[in-house]
Protein backbone atom coordinates (compact mmCIF):
# COMPACT_ATOMS: atom_id res chain seq x y z
CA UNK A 1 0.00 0.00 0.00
CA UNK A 2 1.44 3.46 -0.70
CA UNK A 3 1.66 6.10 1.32
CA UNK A 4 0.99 9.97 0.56
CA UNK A 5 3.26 12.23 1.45
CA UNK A 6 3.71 13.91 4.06
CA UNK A 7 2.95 17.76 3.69
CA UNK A 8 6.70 18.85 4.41
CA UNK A 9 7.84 16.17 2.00
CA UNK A 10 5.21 17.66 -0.25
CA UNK A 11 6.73 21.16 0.28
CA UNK A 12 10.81 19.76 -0.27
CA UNK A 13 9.38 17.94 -3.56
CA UNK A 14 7.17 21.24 -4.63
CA UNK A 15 10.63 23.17 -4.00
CA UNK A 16 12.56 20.90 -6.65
CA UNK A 17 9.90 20.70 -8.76
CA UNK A 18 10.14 24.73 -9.23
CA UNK A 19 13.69 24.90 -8.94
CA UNK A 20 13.96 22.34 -11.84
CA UNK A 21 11.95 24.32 -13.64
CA UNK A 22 13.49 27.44 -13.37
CA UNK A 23 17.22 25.62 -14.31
CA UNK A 24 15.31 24.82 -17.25
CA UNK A 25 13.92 28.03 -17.74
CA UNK A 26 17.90 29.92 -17.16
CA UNK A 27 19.05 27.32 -19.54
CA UNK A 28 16.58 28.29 -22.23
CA UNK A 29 17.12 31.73 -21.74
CA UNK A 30 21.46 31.58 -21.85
CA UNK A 31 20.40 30.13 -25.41
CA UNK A 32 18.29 32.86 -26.13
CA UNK A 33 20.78 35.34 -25.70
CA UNK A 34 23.00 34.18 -28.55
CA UNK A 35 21.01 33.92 -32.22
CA UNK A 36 19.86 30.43 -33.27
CA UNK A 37 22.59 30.65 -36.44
CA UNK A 38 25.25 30.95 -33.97
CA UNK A 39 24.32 28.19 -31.38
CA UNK A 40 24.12 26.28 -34.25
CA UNK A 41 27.80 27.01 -35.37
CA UNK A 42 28.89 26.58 -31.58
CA UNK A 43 27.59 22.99 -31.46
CA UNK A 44 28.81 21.83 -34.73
CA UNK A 45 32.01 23.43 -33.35
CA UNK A 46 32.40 21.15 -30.06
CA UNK A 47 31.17 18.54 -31.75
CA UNK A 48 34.55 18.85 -33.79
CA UNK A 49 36.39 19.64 -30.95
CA UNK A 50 35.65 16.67 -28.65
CA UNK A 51 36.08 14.25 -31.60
CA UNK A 52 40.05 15.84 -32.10
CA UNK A 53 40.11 15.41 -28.27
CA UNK A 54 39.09 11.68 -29.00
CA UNK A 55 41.77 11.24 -31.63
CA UNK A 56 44.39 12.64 -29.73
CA UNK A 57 43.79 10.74 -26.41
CA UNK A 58 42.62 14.40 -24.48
CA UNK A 59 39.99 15.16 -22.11
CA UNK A 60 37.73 17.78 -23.66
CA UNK A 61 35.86 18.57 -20.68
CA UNK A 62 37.34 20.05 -18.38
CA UNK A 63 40.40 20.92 -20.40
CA UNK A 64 44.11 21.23 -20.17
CA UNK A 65 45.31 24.82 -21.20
CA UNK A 66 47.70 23.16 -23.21
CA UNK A 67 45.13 21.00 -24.59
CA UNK A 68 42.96 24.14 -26.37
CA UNK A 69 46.70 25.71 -27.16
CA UNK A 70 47.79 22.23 -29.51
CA UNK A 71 44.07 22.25 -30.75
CA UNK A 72 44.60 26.05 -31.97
CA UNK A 73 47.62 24.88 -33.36
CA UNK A 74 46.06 21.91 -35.38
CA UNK A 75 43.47 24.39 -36.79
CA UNK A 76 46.00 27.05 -37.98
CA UNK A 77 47.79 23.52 -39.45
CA UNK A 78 44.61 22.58 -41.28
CA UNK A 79 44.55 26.42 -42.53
CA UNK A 80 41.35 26.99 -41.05
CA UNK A 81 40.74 30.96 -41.17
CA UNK A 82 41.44 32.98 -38.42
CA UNK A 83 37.91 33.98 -37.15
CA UNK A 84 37.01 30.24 -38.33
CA UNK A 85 39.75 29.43 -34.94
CA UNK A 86 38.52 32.19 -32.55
CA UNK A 87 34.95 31.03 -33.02
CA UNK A 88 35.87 27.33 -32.04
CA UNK A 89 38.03 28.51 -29.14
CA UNK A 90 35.07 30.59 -27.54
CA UNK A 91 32.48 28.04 -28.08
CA UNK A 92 34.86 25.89 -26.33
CA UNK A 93 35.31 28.85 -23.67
CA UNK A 94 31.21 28.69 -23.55
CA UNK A 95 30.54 24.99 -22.48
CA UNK A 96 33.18 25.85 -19.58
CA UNK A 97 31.39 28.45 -18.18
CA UNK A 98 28.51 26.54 -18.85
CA UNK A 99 28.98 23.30 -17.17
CA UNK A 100 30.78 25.43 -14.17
CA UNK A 101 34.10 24.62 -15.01
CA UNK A 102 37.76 26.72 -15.13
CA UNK A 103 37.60 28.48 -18.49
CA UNK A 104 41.05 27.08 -19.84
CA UNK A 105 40.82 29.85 -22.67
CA UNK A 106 41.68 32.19 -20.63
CA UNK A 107 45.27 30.75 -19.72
CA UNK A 108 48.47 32.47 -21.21
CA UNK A 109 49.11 29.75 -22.78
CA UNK A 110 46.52 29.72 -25.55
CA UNK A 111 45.92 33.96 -25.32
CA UNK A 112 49.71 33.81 -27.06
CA UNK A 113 49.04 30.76 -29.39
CA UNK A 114 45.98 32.96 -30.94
CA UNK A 115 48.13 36.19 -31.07
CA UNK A 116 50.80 34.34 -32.87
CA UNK A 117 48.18 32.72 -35.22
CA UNK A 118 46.42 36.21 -35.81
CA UNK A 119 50.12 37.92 -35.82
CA UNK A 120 51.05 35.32 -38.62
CA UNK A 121 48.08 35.01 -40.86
CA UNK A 122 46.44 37.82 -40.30
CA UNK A 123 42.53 38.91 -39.80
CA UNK A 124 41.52 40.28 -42.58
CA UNK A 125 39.25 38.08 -43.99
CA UNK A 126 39.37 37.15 -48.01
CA UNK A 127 37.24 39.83 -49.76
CA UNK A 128 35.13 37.87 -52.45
CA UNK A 129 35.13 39.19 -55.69
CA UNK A 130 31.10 41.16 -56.65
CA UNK A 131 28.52 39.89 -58.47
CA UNK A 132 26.90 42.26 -60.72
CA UNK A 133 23.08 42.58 -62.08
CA UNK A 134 24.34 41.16 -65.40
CA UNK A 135 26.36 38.98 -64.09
CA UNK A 136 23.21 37.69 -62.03
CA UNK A 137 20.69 37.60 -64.99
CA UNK A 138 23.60 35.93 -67.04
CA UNK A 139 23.56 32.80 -63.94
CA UNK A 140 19.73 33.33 -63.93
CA UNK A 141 19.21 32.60 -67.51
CA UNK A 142 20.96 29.56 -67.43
CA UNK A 143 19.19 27.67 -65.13
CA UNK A 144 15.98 25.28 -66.22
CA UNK A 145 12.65 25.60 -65.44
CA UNK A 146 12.50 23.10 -62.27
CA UNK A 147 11.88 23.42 -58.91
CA UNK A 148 15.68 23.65 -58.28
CA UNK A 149 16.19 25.99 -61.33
CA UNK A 150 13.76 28.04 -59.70
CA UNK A 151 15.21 27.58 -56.07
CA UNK A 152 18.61 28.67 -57.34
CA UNK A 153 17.16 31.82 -59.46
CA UNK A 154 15.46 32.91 -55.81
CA UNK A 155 18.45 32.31 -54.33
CA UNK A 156 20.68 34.62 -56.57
CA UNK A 157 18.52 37.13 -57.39
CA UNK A 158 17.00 37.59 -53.12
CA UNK A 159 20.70 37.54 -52.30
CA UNK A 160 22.06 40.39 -54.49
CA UNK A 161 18.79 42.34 -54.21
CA UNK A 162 17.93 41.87 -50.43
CA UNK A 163 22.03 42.37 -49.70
CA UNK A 164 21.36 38.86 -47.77
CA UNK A 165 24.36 37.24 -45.92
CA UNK A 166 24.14 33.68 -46.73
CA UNK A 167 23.02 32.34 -42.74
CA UNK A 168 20.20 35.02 -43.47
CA UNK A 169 19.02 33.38 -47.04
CA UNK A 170 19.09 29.54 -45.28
CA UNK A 171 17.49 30.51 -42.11
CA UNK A 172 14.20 32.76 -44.43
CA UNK A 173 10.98 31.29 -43.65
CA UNK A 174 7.88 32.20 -45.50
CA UNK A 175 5.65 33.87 -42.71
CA UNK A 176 8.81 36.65 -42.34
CA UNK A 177 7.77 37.65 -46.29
CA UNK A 178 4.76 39.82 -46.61
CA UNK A 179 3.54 41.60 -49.43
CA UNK A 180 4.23 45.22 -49.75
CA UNK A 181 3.25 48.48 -52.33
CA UNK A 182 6.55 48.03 -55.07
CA UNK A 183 7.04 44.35 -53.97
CA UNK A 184 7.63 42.56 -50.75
CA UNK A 185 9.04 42.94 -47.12
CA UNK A 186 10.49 40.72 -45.22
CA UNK A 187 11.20 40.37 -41.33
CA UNK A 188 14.07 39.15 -39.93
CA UNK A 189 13.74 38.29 -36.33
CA UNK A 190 17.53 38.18 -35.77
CA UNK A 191 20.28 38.94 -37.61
CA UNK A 192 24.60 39.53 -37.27
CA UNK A 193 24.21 43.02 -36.35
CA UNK A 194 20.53 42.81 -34.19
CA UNK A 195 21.90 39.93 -31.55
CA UNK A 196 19.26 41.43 -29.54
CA UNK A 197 16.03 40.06 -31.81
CA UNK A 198 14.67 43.30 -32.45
CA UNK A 199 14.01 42.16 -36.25
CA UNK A 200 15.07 44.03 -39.35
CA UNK A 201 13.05 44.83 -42.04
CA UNK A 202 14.22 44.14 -45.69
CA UNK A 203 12.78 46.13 -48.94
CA UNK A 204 13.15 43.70 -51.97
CA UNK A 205 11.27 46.21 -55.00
CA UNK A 206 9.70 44.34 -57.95
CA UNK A 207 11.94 44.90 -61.48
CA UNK A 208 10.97 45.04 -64.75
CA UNK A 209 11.79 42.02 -66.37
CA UNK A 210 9.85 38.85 -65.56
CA UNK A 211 12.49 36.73 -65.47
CA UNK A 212 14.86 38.72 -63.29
CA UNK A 213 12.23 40.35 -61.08
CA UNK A 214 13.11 39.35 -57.55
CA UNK A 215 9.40 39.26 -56.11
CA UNK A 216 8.28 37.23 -58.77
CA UNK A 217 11.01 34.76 -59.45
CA UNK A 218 10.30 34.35 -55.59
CA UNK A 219 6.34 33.64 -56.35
CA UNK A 220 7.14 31.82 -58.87
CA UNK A 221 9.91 29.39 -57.31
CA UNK A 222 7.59 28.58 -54.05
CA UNK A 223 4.36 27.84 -56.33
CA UNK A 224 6.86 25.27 -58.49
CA UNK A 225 8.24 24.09 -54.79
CA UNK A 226 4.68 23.69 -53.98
CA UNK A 227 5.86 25.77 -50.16
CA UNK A 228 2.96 27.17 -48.35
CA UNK A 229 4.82 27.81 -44.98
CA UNK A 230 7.82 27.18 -42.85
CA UNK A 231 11.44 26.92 -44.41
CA UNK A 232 11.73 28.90 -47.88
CA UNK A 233 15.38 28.08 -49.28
CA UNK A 234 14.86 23.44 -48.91
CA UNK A 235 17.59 21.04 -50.29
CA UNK A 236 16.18 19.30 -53.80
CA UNK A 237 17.66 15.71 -54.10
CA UNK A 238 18.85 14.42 -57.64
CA UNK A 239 15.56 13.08 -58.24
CA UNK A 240 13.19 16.18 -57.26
CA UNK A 241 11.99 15.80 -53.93
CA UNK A 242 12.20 18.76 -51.85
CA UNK A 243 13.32 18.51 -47.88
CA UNK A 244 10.94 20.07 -45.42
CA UNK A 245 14.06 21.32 -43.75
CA UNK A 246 15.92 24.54 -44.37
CA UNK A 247 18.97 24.69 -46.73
CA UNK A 248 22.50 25.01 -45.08
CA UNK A 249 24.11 28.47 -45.18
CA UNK A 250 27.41 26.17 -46.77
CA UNK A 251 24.75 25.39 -49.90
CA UNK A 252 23.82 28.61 -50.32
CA UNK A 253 27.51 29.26 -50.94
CA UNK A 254 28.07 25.99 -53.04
CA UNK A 255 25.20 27.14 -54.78
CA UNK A 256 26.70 30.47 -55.70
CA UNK A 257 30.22 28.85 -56.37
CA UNK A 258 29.24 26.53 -58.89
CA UNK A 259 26.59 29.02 -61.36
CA UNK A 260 29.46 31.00 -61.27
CA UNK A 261 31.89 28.46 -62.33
CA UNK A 262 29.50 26.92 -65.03
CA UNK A 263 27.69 30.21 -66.05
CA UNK A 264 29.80 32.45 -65.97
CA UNK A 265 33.32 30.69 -66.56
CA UNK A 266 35.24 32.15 -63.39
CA UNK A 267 37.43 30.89 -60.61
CA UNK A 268 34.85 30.06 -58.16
CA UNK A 269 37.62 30.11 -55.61
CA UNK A 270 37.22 34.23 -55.98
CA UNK A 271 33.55 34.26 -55.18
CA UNK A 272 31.09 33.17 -52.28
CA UNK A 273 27.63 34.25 -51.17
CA UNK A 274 29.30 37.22 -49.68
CA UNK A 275 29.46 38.22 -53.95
CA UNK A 276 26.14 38.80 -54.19
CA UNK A 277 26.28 40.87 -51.26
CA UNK A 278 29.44 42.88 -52.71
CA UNK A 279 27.98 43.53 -55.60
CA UNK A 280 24.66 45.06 -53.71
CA UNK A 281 26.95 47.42 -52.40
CA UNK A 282 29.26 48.07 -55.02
CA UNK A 283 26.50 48.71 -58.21
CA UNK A 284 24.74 51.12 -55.29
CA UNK A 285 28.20 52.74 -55.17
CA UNK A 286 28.66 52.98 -58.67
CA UNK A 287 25.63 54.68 -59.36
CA UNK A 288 25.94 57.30 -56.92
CA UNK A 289 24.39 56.27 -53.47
CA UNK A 290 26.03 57.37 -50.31
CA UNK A 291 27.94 55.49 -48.11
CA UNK A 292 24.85 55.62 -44.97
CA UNK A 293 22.02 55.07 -47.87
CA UNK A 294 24.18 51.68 -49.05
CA UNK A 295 24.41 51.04 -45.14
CA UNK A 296 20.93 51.04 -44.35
CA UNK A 297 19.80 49.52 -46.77
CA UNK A 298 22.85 46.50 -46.32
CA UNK A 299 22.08 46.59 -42.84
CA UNK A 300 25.87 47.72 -42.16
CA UNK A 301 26.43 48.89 -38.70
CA UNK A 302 30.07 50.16 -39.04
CA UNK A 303 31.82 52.33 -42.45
CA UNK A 304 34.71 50.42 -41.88
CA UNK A 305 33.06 47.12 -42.81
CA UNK A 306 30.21 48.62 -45.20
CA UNK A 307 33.60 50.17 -47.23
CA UNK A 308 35.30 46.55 -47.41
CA UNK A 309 32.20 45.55 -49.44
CA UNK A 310 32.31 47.65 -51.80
CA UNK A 311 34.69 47.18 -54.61
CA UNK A 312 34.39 50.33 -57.44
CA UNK A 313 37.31 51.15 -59.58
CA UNK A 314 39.14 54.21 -58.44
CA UNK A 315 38.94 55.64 -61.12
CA UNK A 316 34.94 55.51 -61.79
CA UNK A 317 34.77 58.31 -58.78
CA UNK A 318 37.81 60.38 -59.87
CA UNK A 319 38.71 63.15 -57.23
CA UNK A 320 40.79 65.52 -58.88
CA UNK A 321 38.55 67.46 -59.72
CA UNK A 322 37.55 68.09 -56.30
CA UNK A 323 41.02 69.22 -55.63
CA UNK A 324 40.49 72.50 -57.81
CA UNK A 325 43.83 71.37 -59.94
């Protein structure tokens, strides 16, 4: 026969009940505080991390100092990029301070392995080379009339329109898009530069030609896709069928590599997703927009960086005459 509790065991079990909750609750919330794309990136990241640890015979958690200093070591030896290694280091850093434990990133030891990695490679990142309107419609036009022809148009033409980083393009789902006068608006709840969710709205205007117009090679690639809600940008298999999960940001840049390569005939190696992006800002340039117009609408934050996107010829904004000579 059981027995009810007692009330003061029914008070101590009440107690843990809420105070599981609410460790629940805190862990949710640290989550929160960092944007979904980048939790993402931190798991993948100590998922590598503890299988190196594996290989190598070290304990991952807690760590040895000297264990995240030879790990640093092995990624500058795989020529991983520089902010590719301080993002694995601080996601390593994280899951310390998350499970409680001493921070071993915070050791001499490793703080001068990453300044001689940054002093040696550098930390300026590689500036892709921009992808142009015609260089867009040229990709565009070459593409069939499938679901994944479609996909890919949406894809180039959203991306160079909407000045859309490539996390931004994978992570679109359909009930941010709403329709607007001139064409559409879209909401997105986080991006790199609003950590803090406060969304950021995007203007993507309607053009003139049919096949180029972003809002309707949009329309037109979701009615083909047969997408009524949830993940916009899907990966198509070989034989047509289309995931119900979103595309990876690294396809969206695959995606960009290879129409380039086959389309246009260029060293993919010189472009990425980022292009598309480039080229937003360097056409806008071109044609006469100010820096803060090209920064609001590329959702730029700082000059400095807005400036590294752009990519004009010196000579198409000539200054001498400026100079009175």
């Amino acid at each position: 026969m059981t027995h009810a509790l007692v009330p003061d065991e029914q008070n101590e079990r009440s107690i843990e009940l809420a105070l599981e909750r609410l460790i629940h609750s805190a862990k949710e919330l640290g989550s929160a505080a960092r944007s979904p794309a980048t939790n993402r990136a931190y798991a993948s990241d100590l998922l590598l991390y503890r299988d190196w640890c594996a290989q190598h015979g070290f304990l991952a958690f807690p760590a040895e100092p000297q264990t995240i200093a030879l790990y640093a070591a092995a990624l500058y030896e795989q020529d991983r990029a520089v902010a590719t290694i301080r993002r694995r280091i601080i996601a390593i850093a994280f899951e310390h301070k998350r499970r409680d434990l001493p921070v071993p990133t915070d050791h001499t030891l490793v703080k001068e392995v990453l300044k001689g990695i940054r002093r040696t490679r550098g930390v300026a990142q590689e500036k892709k080379a921009p992808l142009r309107g015609d260089d867009v419609k040229i990709m565009m036009s070459a593409l069939p009339n499938t679901p994944r022809g479609w996909r890919d148009r949406a894809i180039l033409v959203l991306g160079y329109a909407g000045a859309f980083r490539r996390s931004e393009l994978a992570a679109l789902q359909l009930e941010w898009v709403v329709s607007a006068p001139g064409g559409l608006e879209i909401l997105l709840p986080f991006s790199k530069t609003d950590q803090e969710g406060a969304g950021t709205r995007v203007i993507i205007e309607s053009g003139e030609d049919e096949m180029t117009c972003p809002v309707r090679v949009l329309k037109r690639y979701l009615y083909e896709a047969k997408i009524t809600s949830g993940p916009i940008f899907r990966a198509i298999d070989r034989h047509g069928n289309i995931s119900n999960k979103a595309i990876s940001s690294e396809s969206i840049a695959s995606i960009v590599k290879r129409h380039v390569e086959k389309s246009l005939g260029r060293n993919a190696d010189q472009y990425g997703a980022h292009s598309l992006r480039s080229g937003f800002a360097t056409v806008l340039d071109e044609h006469g927009a100010t820096l803060p117009q090209i920064m609001q609408r590329g959702r730029w934050k700082s000059e400095r960086v807005a400036r590294g996107y752009i990519r004009s010829e010196a000579w198409q904004q000539p200054l001498s005459g400026k100079l009175g000579l």
